[in-house]
Protein backbone atom coordinates (compact mmCIF):
# COMPACT_ATOMS: atom_id res chain seq x y z
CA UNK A 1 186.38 78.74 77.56
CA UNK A 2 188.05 81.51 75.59
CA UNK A 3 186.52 84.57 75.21
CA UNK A 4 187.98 86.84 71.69
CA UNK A 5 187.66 90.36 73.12
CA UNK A 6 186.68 93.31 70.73
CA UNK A 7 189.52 93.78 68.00
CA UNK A 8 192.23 90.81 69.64
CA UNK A 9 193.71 88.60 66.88
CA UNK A 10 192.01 85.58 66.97
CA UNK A 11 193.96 82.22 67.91
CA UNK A 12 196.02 80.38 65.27
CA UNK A 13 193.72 77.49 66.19
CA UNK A 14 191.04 79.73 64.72
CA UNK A 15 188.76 78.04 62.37
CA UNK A 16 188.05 81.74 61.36
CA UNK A 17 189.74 82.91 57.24
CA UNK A 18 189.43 85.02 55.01
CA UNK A 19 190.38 84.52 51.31
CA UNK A 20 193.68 84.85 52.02
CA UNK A 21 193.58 82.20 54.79
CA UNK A 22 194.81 84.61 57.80
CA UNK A 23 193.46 84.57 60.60
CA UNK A 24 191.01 87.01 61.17
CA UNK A 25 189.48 88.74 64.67
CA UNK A 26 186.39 87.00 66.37
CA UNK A 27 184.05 90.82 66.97
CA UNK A 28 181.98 91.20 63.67
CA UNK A 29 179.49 93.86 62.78
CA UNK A 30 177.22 90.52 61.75
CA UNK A 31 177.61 86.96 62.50
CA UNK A 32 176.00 84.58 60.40
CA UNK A 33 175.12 80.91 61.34
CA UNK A 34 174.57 78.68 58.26
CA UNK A 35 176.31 79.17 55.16
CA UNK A 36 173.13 77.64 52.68
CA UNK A 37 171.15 79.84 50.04
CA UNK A 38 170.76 82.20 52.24
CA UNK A 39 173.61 82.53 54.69
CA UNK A 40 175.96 82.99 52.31
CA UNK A 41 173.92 85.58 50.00
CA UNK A 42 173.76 87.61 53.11
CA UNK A 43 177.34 87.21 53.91
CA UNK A 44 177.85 88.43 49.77
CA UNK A 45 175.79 91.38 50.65
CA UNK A 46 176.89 92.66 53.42
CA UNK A 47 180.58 92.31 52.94
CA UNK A 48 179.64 93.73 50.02
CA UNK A 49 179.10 97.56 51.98
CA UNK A 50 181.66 96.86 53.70
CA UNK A 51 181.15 95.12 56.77
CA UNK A 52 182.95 92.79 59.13
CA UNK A 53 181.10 89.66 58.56
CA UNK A 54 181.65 86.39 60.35
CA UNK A 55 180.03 83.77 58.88
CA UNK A 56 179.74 80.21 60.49
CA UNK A 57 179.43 76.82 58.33
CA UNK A 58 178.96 73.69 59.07
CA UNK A 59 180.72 71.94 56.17
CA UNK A 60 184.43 71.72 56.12
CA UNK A 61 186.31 73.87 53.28
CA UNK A 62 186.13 72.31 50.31
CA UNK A 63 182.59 70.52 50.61
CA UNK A 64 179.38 72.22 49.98
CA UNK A 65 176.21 72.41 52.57
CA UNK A 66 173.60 69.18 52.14
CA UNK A 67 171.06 71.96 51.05
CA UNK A 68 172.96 72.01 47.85
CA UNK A 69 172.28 68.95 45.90
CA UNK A 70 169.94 68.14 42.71
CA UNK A 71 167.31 69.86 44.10
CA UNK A 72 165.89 72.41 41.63
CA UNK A 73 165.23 76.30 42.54
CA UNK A 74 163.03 78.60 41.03
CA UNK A 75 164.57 81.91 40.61
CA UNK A 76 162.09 84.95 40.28
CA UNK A 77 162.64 87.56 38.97
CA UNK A 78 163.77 90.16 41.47
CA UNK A 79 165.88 87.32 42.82
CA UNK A 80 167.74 87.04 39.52
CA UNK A 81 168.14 90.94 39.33
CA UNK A 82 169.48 90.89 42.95
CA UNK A 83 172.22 87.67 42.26
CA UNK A 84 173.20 89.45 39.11
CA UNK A 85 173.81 92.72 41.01
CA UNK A 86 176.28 90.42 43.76
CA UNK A 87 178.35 89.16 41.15
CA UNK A 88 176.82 85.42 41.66
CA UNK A 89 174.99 84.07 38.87
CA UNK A 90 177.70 85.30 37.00
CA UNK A 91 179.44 82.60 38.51
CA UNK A 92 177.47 79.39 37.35
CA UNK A 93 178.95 76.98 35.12
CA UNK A 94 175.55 74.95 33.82
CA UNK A 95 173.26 76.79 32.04
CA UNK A 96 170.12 77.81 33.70
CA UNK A 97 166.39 77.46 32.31
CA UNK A 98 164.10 80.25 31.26
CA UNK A 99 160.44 80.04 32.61
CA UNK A 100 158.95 82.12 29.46
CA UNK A 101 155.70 81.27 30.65
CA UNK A 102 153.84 79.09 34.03
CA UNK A 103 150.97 76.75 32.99
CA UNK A 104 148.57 75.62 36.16
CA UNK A 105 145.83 73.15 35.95
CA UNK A 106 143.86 70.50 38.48
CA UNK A 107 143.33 66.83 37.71
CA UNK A 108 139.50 66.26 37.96
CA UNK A 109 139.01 69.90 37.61
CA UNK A 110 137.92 71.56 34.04
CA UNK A 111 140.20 75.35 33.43
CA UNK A 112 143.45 75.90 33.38
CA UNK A 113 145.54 79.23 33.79
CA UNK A 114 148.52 79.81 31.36
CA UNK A 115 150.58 82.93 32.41
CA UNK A 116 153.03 84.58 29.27
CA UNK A 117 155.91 86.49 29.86
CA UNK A 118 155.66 88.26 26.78
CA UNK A 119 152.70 89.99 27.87
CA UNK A 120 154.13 91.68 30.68
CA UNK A 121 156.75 92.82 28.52
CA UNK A 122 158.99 90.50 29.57
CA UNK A 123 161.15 87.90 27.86
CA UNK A 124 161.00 85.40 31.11
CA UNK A 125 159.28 85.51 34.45
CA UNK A 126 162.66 83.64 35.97
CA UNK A 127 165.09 81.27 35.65
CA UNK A 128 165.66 77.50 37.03
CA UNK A 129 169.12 76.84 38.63
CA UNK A 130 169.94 72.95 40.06
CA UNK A 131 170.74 74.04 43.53
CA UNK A 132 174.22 72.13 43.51
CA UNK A 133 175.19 74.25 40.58
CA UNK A 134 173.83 77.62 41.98
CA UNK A 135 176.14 76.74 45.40
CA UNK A 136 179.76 75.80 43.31
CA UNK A 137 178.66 79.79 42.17
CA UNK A 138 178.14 81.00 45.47
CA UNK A 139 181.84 79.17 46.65
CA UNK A 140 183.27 80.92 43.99
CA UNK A 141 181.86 84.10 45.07
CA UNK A 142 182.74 84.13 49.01
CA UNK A 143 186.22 83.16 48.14
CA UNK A 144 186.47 86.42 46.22
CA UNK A 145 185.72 88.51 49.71
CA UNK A 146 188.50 89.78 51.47
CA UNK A 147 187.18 90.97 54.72
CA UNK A 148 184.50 87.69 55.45
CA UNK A 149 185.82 85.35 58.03
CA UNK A 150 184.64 81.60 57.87
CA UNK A 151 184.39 79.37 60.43
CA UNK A 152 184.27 75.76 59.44
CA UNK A 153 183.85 73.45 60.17
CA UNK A 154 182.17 74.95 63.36
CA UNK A 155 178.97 74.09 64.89
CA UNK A 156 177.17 76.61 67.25
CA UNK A 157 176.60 75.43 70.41
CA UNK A 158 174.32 78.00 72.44
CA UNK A 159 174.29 81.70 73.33
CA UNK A 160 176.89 83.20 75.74
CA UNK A 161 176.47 86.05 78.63
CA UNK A 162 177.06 89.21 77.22
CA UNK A 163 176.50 93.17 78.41
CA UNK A 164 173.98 93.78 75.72
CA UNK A 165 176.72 95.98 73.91
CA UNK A 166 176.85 92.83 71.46
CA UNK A 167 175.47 89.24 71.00
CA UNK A 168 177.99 86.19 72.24
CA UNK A 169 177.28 82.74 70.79
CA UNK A 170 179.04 79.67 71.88
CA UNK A 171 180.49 77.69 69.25
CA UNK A 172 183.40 74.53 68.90
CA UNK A 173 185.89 74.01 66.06
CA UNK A 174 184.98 70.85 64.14
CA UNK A 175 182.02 68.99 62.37
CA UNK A 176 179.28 66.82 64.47
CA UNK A 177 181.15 64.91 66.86
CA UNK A 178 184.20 66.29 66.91
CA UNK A 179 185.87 67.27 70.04
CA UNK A 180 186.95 70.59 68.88
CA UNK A 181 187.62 73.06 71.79
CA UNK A 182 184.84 75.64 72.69
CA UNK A 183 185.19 79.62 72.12
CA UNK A 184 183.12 82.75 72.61
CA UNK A 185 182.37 84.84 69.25
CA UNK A 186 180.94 88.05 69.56
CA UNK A 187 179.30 90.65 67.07
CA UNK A 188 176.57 93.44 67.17
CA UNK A 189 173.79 91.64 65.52
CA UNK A 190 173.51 87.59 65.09
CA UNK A 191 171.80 86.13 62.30
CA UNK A 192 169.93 82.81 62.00
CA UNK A 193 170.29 81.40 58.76
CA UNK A 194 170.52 77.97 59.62
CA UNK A 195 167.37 75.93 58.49
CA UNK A 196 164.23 74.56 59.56
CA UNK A 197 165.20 73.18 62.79
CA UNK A 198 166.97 76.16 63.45
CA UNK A 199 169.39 76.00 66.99
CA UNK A 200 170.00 79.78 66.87
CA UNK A 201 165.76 80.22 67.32
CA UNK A 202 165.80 77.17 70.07
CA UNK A 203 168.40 79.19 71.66
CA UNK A 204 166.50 82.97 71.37
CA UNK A 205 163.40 81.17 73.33
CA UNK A 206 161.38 81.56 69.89
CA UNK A 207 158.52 79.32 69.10
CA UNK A 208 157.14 78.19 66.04
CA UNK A 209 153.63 77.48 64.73
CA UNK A 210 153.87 74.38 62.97
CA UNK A 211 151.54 72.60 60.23
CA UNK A 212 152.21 69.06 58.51
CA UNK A 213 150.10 69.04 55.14
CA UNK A 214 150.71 65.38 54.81
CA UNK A 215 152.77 65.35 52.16
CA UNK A 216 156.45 64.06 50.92
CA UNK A 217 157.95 65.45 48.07
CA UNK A 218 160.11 63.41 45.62
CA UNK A 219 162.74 65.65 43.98
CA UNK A 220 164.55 64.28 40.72
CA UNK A 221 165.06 65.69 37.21
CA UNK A 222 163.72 64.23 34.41
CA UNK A 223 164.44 63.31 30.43
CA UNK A 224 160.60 63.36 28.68
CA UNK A 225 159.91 63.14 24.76
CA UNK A 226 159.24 67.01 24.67
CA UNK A 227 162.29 68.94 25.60
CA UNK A 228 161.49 72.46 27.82
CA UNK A 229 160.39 74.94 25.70
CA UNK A 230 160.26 77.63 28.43
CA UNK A 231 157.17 76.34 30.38
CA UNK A 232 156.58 75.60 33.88
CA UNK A 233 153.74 73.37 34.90
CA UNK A 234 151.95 72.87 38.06
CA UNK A 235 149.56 70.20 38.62
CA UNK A 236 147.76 69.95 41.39
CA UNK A 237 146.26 67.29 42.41
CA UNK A 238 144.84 65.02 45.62
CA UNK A 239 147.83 63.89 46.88
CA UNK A 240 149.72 67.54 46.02
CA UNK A 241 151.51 69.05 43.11
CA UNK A 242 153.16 67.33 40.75
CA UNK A 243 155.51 70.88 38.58
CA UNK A 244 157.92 70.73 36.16
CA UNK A 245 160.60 72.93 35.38
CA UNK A 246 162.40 74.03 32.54
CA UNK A 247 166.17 73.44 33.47
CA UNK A 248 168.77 74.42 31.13
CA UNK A 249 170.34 71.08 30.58
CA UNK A 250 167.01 70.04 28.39
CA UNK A 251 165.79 68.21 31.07
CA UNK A 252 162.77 69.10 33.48
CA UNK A 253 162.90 69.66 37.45
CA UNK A 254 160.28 67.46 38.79
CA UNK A 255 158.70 67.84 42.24
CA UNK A 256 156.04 65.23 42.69
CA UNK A 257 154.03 64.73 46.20
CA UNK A 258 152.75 61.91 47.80
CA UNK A 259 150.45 61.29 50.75
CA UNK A 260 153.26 60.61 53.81
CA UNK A 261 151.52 57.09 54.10
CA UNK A 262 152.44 56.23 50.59
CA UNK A 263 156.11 57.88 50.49
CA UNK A 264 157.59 54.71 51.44
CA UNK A 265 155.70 52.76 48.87
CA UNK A 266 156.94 55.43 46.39
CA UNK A 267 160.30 55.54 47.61
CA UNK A 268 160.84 51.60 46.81
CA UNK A 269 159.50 51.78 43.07
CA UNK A 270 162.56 50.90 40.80
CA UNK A 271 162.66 53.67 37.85
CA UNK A 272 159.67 52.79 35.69
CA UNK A 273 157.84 52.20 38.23
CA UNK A 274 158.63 56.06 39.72
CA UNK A 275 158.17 57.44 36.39
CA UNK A 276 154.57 55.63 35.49
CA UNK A 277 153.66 57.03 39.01
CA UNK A 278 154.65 60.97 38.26
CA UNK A 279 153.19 60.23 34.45
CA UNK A 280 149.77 59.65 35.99
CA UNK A 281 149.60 62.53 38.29
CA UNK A 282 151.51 65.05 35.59
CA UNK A 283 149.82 64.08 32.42
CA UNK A 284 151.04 64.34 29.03
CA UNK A 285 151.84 67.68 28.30
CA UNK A 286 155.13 67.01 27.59
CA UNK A 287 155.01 63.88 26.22
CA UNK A 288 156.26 60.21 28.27
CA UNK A 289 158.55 60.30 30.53
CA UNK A 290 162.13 58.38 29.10
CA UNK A 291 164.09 58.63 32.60
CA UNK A 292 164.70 60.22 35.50
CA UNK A 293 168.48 60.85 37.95
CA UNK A 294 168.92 60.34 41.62
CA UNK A 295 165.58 61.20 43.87
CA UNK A 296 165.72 62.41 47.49
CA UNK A 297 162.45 63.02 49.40
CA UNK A 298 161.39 65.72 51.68
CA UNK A 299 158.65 66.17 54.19
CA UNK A 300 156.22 69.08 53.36
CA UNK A 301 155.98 71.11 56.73
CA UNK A 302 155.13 74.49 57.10
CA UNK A 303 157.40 76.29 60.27
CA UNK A 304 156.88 79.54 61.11
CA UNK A 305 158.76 81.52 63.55
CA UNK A 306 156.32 83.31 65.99
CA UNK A 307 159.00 86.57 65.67
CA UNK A 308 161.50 86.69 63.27
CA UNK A 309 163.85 89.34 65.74
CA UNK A 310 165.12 89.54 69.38
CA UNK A 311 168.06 91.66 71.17
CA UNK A 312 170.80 91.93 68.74
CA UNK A 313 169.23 88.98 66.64
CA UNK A 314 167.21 88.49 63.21
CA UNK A 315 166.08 85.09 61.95
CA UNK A 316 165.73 84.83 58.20
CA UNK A 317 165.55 82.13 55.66
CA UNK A 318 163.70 78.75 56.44
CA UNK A 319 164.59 79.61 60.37
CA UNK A 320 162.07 82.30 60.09
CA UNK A 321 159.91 80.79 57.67
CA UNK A 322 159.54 77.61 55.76
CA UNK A 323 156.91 76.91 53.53
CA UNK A 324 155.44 74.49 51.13
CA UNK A 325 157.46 74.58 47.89
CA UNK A 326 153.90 75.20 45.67
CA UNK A 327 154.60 78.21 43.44
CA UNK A 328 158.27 77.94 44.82
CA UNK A 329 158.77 81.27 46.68
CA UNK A 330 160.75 79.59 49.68
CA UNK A 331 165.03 80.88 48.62
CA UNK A 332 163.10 83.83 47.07
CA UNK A 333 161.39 85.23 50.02
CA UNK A 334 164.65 84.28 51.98
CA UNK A 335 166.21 86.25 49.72
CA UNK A 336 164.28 89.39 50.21
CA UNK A 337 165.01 89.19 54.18
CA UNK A 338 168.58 88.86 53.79
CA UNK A 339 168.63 92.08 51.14
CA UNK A 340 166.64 94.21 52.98
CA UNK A 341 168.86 93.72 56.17
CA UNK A 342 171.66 94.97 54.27
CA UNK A 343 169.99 97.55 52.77
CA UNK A 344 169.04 98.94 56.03
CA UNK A 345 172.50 98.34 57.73
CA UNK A 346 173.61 100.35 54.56
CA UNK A 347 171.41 103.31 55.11
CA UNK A 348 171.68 103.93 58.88
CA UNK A 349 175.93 103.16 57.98
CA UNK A 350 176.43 106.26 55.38
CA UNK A 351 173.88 108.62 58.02
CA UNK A 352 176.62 107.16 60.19
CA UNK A 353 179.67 105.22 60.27
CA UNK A 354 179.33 104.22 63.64
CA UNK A 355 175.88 103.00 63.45
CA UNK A 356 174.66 99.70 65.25
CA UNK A 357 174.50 96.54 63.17
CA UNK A 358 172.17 95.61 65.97
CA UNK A 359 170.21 98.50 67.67
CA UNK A 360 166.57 98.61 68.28
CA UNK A 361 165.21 100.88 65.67
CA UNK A 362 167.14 98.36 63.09
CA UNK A 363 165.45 95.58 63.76
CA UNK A 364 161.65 97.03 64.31
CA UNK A 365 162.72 98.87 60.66
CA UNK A 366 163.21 95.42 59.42
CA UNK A 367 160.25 93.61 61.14
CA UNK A 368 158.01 96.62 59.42
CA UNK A 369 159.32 96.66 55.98
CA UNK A 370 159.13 92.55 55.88
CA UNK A 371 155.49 92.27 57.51
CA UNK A 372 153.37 92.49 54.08
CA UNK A 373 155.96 90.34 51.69
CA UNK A 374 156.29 87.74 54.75
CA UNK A 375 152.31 87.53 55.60
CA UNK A 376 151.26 87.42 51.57
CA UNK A 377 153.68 85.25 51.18
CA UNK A 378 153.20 82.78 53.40
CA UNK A 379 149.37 83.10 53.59
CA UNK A 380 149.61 82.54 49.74
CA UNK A 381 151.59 79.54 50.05
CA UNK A 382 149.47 77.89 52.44
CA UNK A 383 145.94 78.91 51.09
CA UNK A 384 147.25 77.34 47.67
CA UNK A 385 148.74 74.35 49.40
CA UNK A 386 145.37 73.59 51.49
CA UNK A 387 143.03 74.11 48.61
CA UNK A 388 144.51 72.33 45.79
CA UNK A 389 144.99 69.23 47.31
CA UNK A 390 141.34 69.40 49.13
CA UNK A 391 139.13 65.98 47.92
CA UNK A 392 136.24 67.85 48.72
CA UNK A 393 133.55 67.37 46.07
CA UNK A 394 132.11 71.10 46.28
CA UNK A 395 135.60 72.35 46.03
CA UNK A 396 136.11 71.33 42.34
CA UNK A 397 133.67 73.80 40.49
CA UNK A 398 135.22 76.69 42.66
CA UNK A 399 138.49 75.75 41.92
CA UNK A 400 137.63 75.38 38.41
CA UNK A 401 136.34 78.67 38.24
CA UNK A 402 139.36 80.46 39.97
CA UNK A 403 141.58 78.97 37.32
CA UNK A 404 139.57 79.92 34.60
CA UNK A 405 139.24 83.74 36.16
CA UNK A 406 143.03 83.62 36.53
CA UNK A 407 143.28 83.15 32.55
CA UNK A 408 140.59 85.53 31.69
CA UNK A 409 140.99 88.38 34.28
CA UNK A 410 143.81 90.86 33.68
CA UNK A 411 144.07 91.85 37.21
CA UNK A 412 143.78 88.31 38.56
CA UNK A 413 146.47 87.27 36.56
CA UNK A 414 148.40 90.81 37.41
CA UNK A 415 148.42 89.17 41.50
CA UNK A 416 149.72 86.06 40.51
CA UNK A 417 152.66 87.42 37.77
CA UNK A 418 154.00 89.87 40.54
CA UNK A 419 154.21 87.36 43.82
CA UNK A 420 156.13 84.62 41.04
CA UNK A 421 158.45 87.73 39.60
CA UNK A 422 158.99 88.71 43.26
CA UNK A 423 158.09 92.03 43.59
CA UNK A 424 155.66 91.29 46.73
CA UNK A 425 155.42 94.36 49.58
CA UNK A 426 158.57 96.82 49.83
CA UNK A 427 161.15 95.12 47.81
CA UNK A 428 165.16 95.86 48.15
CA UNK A 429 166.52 97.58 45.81
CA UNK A 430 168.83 95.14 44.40
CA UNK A 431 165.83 93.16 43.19
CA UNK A 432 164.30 96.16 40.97
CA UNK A 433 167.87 96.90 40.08
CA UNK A 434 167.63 95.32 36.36
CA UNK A 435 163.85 95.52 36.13
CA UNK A 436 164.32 99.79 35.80
């Protein structure tokens, strides 16, 4: 098995390019496996200061991850300051969707809370980007880097022996069962970016704490008699939220759960049938549904990684953390990890040039600056999650209450508008960058 010793050419077998298509050499300052939402903003950022980057992807050239399909992301804020700043949402071809203001309400439950824009000074809280589009942008945006090297197809196999002057990660040329021949990559820190079920975090001995809320979520967009005008909605409900988002194709995102026992039920219902279904959990509010595209369905499952570093190693993204998409802070809070690893890389670089991408003061810098967003975060999520879809009887004039203190109470509302802009615990830079 091949090792590529520090600063040797990699092989012209390499599955390793740049833009230019040359090989390029297999030590990195980072090495990245997973090239989704978050994987590849890293890769943006950090190649960005000027790093060696390696960055290993699972889909062949030419084909985008699975993560990037019809799917439909809510961008805060901060998240749409930070993209702007890397040159990526410069890059997207559809139009995106404003959310100008975020209406929540309960079924069965009196109150609602309607949060404005405009009266945070303001013109929009975010923007709504169909994750297929949002990854042709990112594409375009990696193939503008010089210095990244891309490995794909390449899957990553394990971790290799190493010194502890770098990581070593086993990986073989080719997709899933492929008989690509196996090499040795090393680099001074190694990144997990690859998903839920991340291999990278099986492979670092890191355990999870897992939760199932019993829910599946049915993903489509959808044509209804009121175009978007700006608002999001989120309805909770028994069974789980049913939101709509304001895309900028004058169609709404819909994300629509249903109890796991009924997903396959759900999953059968021809069009009409789909659509009465969402109609009767959503309401009216912006008018009958006419038609809906393609649906996928995903399980709701909340994984969280029990430590998001070890030696010369970070896990970010849904590897650290994944959490139910109510009040969709999942790419966001990705986000924020990946940023505020390159911002600190950055710092301790221009103190000095030498500095390790991996050393131990890095990491614990990171850990400590991501604690509060990570925790409120999360804890957020999964409070909001729990509660809302709670049957329980006594539950409903408490909830009813909290929405209608959310619409009433300035500082109430104040928590809620700065976790869905994104400005949660010590944000990076980037993410203030426009909102100065």
């Amino acid at each position: 098995m091949p090792v590529l010793p520090p600063n040797s050419p990699a092989p012209e077998s390499s599955a390793a390019t740049g833009s230019s298509g040359q090989p390029r050499p297999g030590l990195h300052d980072v090495l990245i496996v997973g090239g989704g939402l978050v994987g590849a903003s890293l890769a943006i950022a950090l190649e960005r200061i000027g790093l060696d980057v390696g960055l290993i992807e699972a889909a062949p050239a030419g084909a985008l991850p699975a993560v990037f399909d019809e799917r439909n992301l809510s961008f805060a804020e901060a998240t749409v300051n930070a993209l702007t700043a890397l040159g990526v949402l410069q890059k997207l071809r559809a139009p995106s969707g404003a959310i100008e203001r975020i209406h929540i309400s309960r079924r069965g439950d009196f109150g609602r809370s309607l949060l404005e824009a405009r009266r945070y000074g303001r013109s929009e809280f975010g923007r709504v980007v169909v994750a297929r589009d949002f990854g042709e942008a990112l594409e375009a945006r990696l193939a503008e880097l010089p210095r990244l090297s891309r490995y794909r197809p390449t899957r990553f196999l394990g971790l290799a022996p190493t010194d502890g002057a770098a990581c070593a990660v086993r990986v073989a040329d080719g997709g899933a069962g492929s008989d690509g021949g196996e090499r040795v990559l090393r680099a001074q820190l190694l990144v997990a970016a690859d998903g839920t079920r991340s291999g990278v975090r099986d492979a670092l001995g890191i355990g999870i704490d897992e939760h199932d809320y019993g829910q599946t979520l049915f993903v489509t967009r959808v044509r209804a008699a009121r175009p978007p005008d700006g608002t999001a909605y989120e309805r909770l409900g028994d069974e789980g939220p049913t939101a709509l988002l304001p895309r900028g194709d004058r169609h709404y995102g819909l994300i629509h759960a249903v109890a796991s026992e009924h997903a396959a039920q759900v999953a059968a219902l021809d069009e009409a049938g789909f659509l009465a279904r969402a109609q009767d959990a959503f309401g009216w509010r912006a008018g009958r549904f006419l038609g809906c595209g393609p649906r996928s369905s995903h399980p709701a499952i909340r994984v969280l990684a029990q430590r998001t570093v070890a030696a010369r190693a970070v896990l970010m993204g849904n590897a650290a953390q994944t959490i139910h998409p109510i009040g969709a802070q999942g790419f966001n809070l990705g986000l924020r990890d990946a940023l505020t690893l390159a911002e600190l890389i950055e710092h301790a670089r221009r103190a000095d040039p030498g500095a390790d991408c991996g050393a131990p003061a890095l990491l614990a810098a990171y850990v400590e600056r991501r604690r509060e967003d990570r925790e409120r975060t999360t804890g957020f999520s999964d409070g909001l999650a729990r509660l809302s879809s709670n049957e329980a009887r006594l539950l409903r004039p408490l909830r009813s209450l909290g929405l209608f203190a959310v619409d009433r109470l300035p500082s109430a509302q104040s928590f809620l508008v700065g976790g869905a802009m994104g400005y949660r615990g010590d944000v990076p830079a980037l993410c203030r960058e426009m909102a100065r």
